[in-house]
N, C-alpha and C. Protein backbone atom coordinates (compact mmCIF):
# COMPACT_ATOMS: atom_id res chain seq x y z
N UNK A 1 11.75 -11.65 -14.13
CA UNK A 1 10.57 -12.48 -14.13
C UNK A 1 10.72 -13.53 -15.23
N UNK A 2 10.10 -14.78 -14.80
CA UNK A 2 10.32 -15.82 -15.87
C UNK A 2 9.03 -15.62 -16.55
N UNK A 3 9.43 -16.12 -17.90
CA UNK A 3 8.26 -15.99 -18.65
C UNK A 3 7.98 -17.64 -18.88
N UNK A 4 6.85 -18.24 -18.81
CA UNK A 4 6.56 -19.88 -19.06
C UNK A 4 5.95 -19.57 -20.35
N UNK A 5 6.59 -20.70 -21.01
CA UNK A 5 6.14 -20.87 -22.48
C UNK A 5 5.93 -22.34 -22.59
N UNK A 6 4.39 -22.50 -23.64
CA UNK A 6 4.41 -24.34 -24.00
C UNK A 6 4.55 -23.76 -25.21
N UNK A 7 4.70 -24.86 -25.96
CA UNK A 7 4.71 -25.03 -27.37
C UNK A 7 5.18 -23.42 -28.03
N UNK A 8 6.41 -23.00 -27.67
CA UNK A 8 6.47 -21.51 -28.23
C UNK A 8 5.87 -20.80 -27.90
N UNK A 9 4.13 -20.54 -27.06
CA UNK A 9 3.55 -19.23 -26.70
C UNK A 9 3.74 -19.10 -25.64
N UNK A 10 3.37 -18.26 -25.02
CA UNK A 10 3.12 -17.21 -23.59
C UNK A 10 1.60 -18.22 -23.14
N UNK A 11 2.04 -18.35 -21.79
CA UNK A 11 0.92 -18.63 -20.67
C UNK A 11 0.21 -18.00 -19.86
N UNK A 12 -1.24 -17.59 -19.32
CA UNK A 12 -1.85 -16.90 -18.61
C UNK A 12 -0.91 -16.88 -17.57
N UNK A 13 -0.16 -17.86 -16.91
CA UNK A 13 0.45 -18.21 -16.11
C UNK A 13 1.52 -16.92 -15.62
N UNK A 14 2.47 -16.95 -16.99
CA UNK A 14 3.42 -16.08 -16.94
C UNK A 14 3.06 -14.44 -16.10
N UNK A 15 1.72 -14.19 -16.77
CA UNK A 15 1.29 -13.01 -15.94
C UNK A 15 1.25 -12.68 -14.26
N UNK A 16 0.86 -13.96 -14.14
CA UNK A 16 0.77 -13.49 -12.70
C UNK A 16 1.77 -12.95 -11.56
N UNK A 17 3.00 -12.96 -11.81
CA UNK A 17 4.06 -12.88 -10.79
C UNK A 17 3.77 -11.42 -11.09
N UNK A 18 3.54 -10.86 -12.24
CA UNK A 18 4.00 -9.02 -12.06
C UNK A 18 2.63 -8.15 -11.58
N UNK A 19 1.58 -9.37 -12.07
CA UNK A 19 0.29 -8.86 -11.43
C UNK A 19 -0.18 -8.56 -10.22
N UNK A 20 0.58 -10.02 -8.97
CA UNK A 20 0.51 -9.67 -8.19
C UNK A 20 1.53 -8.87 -7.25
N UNK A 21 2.64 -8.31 -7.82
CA UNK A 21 3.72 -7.48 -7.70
C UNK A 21 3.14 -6.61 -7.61
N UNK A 22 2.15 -5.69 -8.66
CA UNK A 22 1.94 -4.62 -8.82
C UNK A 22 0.96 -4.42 -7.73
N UNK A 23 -0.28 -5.31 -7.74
CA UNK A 23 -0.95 -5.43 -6.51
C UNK A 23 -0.59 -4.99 -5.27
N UNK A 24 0.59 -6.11 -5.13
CA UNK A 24 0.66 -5.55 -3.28
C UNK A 24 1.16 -4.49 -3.02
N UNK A 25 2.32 -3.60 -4.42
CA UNK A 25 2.51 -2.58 -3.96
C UNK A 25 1.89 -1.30 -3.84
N UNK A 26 0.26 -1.55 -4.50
CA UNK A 26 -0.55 -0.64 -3.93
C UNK A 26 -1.48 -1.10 -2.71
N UNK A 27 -1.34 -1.91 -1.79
CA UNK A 27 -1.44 -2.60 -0.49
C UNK A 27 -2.29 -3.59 -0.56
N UNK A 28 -2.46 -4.43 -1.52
CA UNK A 28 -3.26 -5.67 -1.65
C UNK A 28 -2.42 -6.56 -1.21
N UNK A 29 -3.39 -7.82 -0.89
CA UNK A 29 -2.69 -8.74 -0.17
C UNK A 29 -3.35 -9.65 -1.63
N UNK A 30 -2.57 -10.10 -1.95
CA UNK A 30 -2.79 -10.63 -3.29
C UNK A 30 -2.70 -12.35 -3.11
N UNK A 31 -4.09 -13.11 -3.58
CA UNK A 31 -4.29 -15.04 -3.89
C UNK A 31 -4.09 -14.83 -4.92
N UNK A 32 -3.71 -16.12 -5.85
CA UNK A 32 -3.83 -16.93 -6.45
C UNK A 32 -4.81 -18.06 -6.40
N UNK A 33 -5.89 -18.10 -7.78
CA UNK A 33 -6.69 -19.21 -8.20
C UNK A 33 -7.99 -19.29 -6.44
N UNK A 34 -8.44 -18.35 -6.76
CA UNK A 34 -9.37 -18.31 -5.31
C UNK A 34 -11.14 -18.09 -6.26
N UNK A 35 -11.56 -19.05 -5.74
CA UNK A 35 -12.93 -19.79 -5.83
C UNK A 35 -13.01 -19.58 -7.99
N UNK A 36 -12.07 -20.50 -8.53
CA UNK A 36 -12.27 -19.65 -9.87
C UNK A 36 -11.63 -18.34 -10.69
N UNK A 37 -10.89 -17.46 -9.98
CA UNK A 37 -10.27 -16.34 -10.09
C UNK A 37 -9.28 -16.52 -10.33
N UNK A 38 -8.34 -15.54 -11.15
CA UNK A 38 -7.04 -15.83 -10.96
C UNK A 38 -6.12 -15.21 -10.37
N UNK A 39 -6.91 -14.04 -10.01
CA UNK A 39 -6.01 -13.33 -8.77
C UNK A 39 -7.50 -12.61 -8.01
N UNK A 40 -6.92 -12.43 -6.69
CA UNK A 40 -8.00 -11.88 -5.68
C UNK A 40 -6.80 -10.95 -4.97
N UNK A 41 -7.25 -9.73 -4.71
CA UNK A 41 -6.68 -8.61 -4.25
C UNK A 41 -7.53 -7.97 -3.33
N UNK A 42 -6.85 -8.18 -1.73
CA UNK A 42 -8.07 -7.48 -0.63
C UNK A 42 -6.66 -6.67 0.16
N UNK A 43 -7.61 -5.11 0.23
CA UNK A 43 -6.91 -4.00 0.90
C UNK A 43 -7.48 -4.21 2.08
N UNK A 44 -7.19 -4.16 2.96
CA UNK A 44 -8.53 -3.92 4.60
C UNK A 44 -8.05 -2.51 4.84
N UNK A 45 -9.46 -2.17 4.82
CA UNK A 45 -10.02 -0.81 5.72
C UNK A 45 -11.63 -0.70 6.30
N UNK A 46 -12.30 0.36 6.19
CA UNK A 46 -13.37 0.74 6.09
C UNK A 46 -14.22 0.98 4.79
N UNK A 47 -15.03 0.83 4.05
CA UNK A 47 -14.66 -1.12 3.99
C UNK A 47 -13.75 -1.63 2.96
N UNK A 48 -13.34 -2.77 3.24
CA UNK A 48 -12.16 -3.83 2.72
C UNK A 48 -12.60 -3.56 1.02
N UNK A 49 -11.50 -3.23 0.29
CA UNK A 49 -11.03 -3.24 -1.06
C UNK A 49 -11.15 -4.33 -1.84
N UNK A 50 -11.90 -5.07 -2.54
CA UNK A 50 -11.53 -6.41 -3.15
C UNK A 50 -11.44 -5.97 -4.43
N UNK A 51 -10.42 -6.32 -5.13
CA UNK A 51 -9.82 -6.33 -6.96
C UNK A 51 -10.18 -8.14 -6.96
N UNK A 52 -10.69 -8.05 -8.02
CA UNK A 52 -10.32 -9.61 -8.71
C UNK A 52 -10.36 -9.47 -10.45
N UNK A 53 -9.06 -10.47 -10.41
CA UNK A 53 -8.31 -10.46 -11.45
C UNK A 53 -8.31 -11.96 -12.39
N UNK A 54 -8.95 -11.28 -14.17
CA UNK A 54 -8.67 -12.88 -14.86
C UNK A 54 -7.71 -12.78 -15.81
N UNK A 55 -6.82 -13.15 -15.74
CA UNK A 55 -5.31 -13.20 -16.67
C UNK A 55 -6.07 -13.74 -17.97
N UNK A 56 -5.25 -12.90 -18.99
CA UNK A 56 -5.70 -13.29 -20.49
C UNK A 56 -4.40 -12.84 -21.70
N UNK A 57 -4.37 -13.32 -22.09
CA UNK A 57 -3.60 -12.69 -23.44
C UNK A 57 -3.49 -12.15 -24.28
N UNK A 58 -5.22 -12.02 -24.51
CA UNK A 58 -5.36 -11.87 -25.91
C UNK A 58 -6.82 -11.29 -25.63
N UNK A 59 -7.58 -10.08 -25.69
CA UNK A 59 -8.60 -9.82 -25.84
C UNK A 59 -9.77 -10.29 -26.74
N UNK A 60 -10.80 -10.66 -26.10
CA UNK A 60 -11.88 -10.65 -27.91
C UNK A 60 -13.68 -10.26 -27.08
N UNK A 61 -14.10 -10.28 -28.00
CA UNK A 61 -15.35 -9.95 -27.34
C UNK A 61 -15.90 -11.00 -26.59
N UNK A 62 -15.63 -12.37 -26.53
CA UNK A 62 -16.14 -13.23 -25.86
C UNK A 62 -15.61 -12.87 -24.60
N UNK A 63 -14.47 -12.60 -24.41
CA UNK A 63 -14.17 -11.97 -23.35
C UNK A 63 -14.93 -11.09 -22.44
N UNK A 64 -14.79 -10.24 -23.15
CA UNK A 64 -15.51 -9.04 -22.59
C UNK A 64 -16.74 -9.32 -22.13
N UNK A 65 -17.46 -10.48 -22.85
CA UNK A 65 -19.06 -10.39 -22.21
C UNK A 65 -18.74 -11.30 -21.28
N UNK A 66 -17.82 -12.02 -21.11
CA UNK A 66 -17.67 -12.53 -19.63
C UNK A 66 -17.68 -11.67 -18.24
């Protein structure tokens, strides 16, 4: 996996290839950047599974109350 770096750091960016790796191999059909999101994860069954996912780096409480 490539890692994208600006200016020397790590990008939300970089995350996503293993995120949605990990995703589909528990049977998500995994978007990118869907209505705002940065990952959307839908299983179909009875009823349909939705994960949605916001890439971050760095935890803080502003976070969290998002």
């Amino acid at each position: 996996m490539k890692v994208v770096k600006a200016a020397g750091r790590r990008r939300e960016t970089s995350l996503y290839a293993a995120v949605k790796w990990y995703l589909e191999t528990l049977g998500y059909e995994a978007k990118g950047e869907i209505c705002g999101c940065d990952i959307v994860g839908i299983r179909p069954g009875e009823p349909p599974v939705v994960v949605i996912t916001e890439l971050k780096l760095t935890l803080s409480l502003e976070l969290i109350l998002q």
